[in-house]
N, C-alpha and C. Protein backbone atom coordinates (compact mmCIF):
# COMPACT_ATOMS: atom_id res chain seq x y z
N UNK A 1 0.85 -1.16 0.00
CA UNK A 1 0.00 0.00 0.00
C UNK A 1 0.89 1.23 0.00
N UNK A 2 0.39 1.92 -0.94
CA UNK A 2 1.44 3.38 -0.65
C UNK A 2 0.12 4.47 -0.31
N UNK A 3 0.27 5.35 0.74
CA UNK A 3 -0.07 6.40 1.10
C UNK A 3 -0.18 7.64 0.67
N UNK A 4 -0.89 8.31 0.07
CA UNK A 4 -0.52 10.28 -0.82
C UNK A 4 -0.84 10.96 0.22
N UNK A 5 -0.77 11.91 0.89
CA UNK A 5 -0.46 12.50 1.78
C UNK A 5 -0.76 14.07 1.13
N UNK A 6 -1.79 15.12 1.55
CA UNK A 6 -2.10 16.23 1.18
C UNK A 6 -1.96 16.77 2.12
N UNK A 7 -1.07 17.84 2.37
CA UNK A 7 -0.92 18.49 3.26
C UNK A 7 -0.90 20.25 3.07
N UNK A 8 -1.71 20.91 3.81
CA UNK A 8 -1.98 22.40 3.34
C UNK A 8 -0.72 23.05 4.71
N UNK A 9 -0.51 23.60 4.14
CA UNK A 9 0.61 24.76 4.94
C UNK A 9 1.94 24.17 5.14
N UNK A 10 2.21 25.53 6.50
CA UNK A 10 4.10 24.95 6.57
C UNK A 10 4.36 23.59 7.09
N UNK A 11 5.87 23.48 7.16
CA UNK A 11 6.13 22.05 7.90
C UNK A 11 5.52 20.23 7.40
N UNK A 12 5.18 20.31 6.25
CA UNK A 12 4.25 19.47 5.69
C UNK A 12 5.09 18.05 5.78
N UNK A 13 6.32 18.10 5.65
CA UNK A 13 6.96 16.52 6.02
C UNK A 13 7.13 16.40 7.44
N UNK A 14 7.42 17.00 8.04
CA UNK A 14 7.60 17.10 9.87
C UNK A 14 6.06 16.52 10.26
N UNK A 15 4.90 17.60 9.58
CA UNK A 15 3.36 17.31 10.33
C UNK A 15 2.96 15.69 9.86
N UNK A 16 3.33 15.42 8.38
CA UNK A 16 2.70 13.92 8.29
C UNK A 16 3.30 13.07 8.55
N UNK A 17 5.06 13.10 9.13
CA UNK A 17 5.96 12.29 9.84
C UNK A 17 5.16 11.68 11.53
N UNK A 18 4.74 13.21 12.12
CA UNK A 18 4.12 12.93 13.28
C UNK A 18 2.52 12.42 13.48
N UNK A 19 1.70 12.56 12.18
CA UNK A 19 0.33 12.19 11.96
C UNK A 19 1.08 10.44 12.03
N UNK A 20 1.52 10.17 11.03
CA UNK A 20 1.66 8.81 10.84
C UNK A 20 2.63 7.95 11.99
N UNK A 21 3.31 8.69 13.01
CA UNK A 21 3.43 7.78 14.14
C UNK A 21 2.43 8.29 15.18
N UNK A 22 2.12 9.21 15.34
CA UNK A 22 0.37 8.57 15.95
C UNK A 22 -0.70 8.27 15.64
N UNK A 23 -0.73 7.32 14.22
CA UNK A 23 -1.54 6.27 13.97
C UNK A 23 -1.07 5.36 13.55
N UNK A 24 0.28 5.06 13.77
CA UNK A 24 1.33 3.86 13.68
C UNK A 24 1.26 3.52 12.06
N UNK A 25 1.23 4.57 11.45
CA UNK A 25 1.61 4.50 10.03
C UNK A 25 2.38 3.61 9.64
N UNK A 26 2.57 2.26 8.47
CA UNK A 26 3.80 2.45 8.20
C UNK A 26 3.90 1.99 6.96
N UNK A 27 5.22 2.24 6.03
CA UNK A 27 5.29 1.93 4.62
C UNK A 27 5.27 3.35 4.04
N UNK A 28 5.00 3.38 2.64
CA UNK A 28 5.62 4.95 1.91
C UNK A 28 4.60 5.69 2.06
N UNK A 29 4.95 6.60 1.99
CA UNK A 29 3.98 8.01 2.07
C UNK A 29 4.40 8.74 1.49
N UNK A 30 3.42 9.13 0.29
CA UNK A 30 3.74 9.84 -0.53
C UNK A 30 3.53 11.66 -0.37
N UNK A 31 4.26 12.82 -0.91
CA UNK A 31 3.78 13.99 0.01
C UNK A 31 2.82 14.86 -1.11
N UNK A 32 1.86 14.91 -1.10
CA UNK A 32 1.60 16.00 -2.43
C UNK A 32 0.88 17.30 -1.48
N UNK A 33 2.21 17.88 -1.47
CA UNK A 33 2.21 19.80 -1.01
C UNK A 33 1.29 20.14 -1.53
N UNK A 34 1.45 20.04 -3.01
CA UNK A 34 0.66 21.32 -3.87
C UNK A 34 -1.10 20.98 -4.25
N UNK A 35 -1.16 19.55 -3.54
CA UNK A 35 -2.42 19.72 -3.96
C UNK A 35 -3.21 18.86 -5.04
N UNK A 36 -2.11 18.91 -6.00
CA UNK A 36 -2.25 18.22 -7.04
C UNK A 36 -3.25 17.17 -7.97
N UNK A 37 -2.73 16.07 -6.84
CA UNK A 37 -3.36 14.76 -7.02
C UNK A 37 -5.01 15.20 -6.39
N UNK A 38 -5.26 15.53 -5.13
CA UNK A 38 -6.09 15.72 -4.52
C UNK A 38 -7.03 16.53 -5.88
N UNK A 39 -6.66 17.28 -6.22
CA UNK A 39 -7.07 18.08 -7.17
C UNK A 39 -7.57 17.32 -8.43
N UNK A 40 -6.73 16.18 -8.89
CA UNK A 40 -6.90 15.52 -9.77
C UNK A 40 -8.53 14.52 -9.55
N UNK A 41 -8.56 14.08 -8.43
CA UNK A 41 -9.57 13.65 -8.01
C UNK A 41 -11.07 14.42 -7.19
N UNK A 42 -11.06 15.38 -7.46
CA UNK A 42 -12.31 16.22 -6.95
C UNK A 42 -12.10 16.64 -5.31
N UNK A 43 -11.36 16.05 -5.22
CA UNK A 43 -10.87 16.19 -3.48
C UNK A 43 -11.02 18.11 -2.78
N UNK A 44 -12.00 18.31 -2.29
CA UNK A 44 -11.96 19.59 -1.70
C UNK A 44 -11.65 19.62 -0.30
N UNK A 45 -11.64 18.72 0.59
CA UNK A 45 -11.58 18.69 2.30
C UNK A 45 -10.12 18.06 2.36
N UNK A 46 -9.56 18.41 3.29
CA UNK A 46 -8.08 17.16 3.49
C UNK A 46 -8.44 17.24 5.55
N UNK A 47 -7.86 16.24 5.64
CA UNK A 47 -7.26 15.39 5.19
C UNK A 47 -9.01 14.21 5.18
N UNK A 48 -8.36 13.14 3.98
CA UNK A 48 -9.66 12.22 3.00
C UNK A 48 -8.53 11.25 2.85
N UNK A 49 -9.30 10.28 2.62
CA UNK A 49 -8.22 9.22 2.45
C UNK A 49 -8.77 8.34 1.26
N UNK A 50 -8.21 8.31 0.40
CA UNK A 50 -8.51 7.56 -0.99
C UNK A 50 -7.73 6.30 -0.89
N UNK A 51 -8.73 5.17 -1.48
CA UNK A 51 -7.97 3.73 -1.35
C UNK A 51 -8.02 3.59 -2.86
N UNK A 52 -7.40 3.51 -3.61
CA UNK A 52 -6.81 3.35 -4.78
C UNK A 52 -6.27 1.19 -4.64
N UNK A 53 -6.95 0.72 -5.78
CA UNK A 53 -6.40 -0.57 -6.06
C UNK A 53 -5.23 -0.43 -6.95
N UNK A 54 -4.89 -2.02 -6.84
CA UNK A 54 -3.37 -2.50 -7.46
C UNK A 54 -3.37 -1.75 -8.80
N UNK A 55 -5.13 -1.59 -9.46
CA UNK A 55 -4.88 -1.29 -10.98
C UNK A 55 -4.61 -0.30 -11.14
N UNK A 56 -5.29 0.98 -10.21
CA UNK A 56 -5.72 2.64 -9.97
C UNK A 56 -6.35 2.79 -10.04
N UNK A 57 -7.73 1.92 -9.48
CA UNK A 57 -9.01 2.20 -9.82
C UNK A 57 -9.64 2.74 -8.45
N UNK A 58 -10.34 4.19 -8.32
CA UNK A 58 -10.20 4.39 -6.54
C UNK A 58 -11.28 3.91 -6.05
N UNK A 59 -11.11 2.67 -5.08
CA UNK A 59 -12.08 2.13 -4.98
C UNK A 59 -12.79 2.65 -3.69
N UNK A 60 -12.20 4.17 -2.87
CA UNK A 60 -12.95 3.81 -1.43
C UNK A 60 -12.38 6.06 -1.19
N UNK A 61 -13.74 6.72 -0.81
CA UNK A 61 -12.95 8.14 -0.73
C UNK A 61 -13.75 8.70 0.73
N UNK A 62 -13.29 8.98 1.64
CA UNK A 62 -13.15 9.34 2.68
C UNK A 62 -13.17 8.60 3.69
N UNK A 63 -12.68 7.60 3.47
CA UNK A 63 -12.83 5.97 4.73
C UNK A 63 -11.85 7.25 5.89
N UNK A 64 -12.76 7.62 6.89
CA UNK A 64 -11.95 8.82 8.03
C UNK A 64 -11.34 8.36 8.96
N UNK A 65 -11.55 7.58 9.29
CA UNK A 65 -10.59 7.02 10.64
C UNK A 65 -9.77 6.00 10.37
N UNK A 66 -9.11 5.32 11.34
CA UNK A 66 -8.44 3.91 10.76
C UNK A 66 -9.25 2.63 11.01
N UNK A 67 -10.42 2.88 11.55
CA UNK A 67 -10.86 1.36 11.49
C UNK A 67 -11.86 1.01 10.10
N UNK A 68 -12.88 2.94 9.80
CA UNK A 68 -13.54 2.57 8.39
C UNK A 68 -11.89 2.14 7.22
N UNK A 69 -11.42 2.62 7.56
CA UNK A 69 -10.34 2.61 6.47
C UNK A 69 -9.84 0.96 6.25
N UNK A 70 -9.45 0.32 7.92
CA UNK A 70 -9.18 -0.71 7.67
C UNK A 70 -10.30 -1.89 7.20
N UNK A 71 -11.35 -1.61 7.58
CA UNK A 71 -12.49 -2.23 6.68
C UNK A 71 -12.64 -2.23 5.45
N UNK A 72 -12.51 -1.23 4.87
CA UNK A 72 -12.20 -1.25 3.31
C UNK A 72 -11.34 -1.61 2.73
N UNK A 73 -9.59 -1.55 3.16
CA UNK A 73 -8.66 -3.06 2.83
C UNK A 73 -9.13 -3.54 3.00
N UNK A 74 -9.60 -4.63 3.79
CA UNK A 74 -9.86 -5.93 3.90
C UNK A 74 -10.99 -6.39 2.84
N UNK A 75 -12.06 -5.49 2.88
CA UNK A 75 -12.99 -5.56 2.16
C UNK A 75 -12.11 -5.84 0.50
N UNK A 76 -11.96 -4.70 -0.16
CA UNK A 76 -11.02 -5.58 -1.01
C UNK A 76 -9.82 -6.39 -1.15
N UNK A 77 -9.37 -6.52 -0.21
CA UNK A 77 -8.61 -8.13 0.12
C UNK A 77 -8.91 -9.42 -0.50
N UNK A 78 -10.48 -9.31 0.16
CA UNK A 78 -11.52 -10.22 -0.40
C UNK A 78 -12.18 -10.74 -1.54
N UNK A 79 -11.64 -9.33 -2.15
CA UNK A 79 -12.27 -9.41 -3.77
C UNK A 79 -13.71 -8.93 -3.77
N UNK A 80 -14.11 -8.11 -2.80
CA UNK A 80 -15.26 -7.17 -3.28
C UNK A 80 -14.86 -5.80 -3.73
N UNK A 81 -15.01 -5.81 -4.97
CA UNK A 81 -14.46 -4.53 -5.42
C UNK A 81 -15.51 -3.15 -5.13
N UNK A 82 -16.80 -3.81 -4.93
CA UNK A 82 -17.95 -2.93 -5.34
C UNK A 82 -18.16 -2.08 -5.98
């Protein structure tokens, strides 16, 4: 799993260094400062968390906490793509 990471203002690798060890983040995290990607996808609120499959197909957009989130891995784990 890789992580994109939208972050508005200063300090943006320091703040999602410390977001992701207090939610025991781990693996890549990707940083998009500018917005970009978020942008690319209709994304107006941050922080949203997009679950993107193996193909790039986004299968899951604001799973907010870590347990909806971890339900939705698993969920496609399973092979429900829905």
């Amino acid at each position: 799993m890789i992580l994109i990471d939208v972050w508005e203002g200063g300090e943006a690798r320091r703040r999602v260094q410390d977001y992701c060890e207090l939610w025991g983040i781990e693996g890549p995290v990707l940083l998009d400062e500018a917005g970009a990607y978020a942008k690319l996808l209709g994304i107006r609120g941050v922080p949203t968390n997009v679950l993107v499959d193996s193909t790039g197909i986004v299968r899951a957009v604001g799973a907010g906490n870590p347990d909806e989130l971890h339900a939705e891995v698993d969920r496609l784990l399973q092979g429900d793509p829905r």
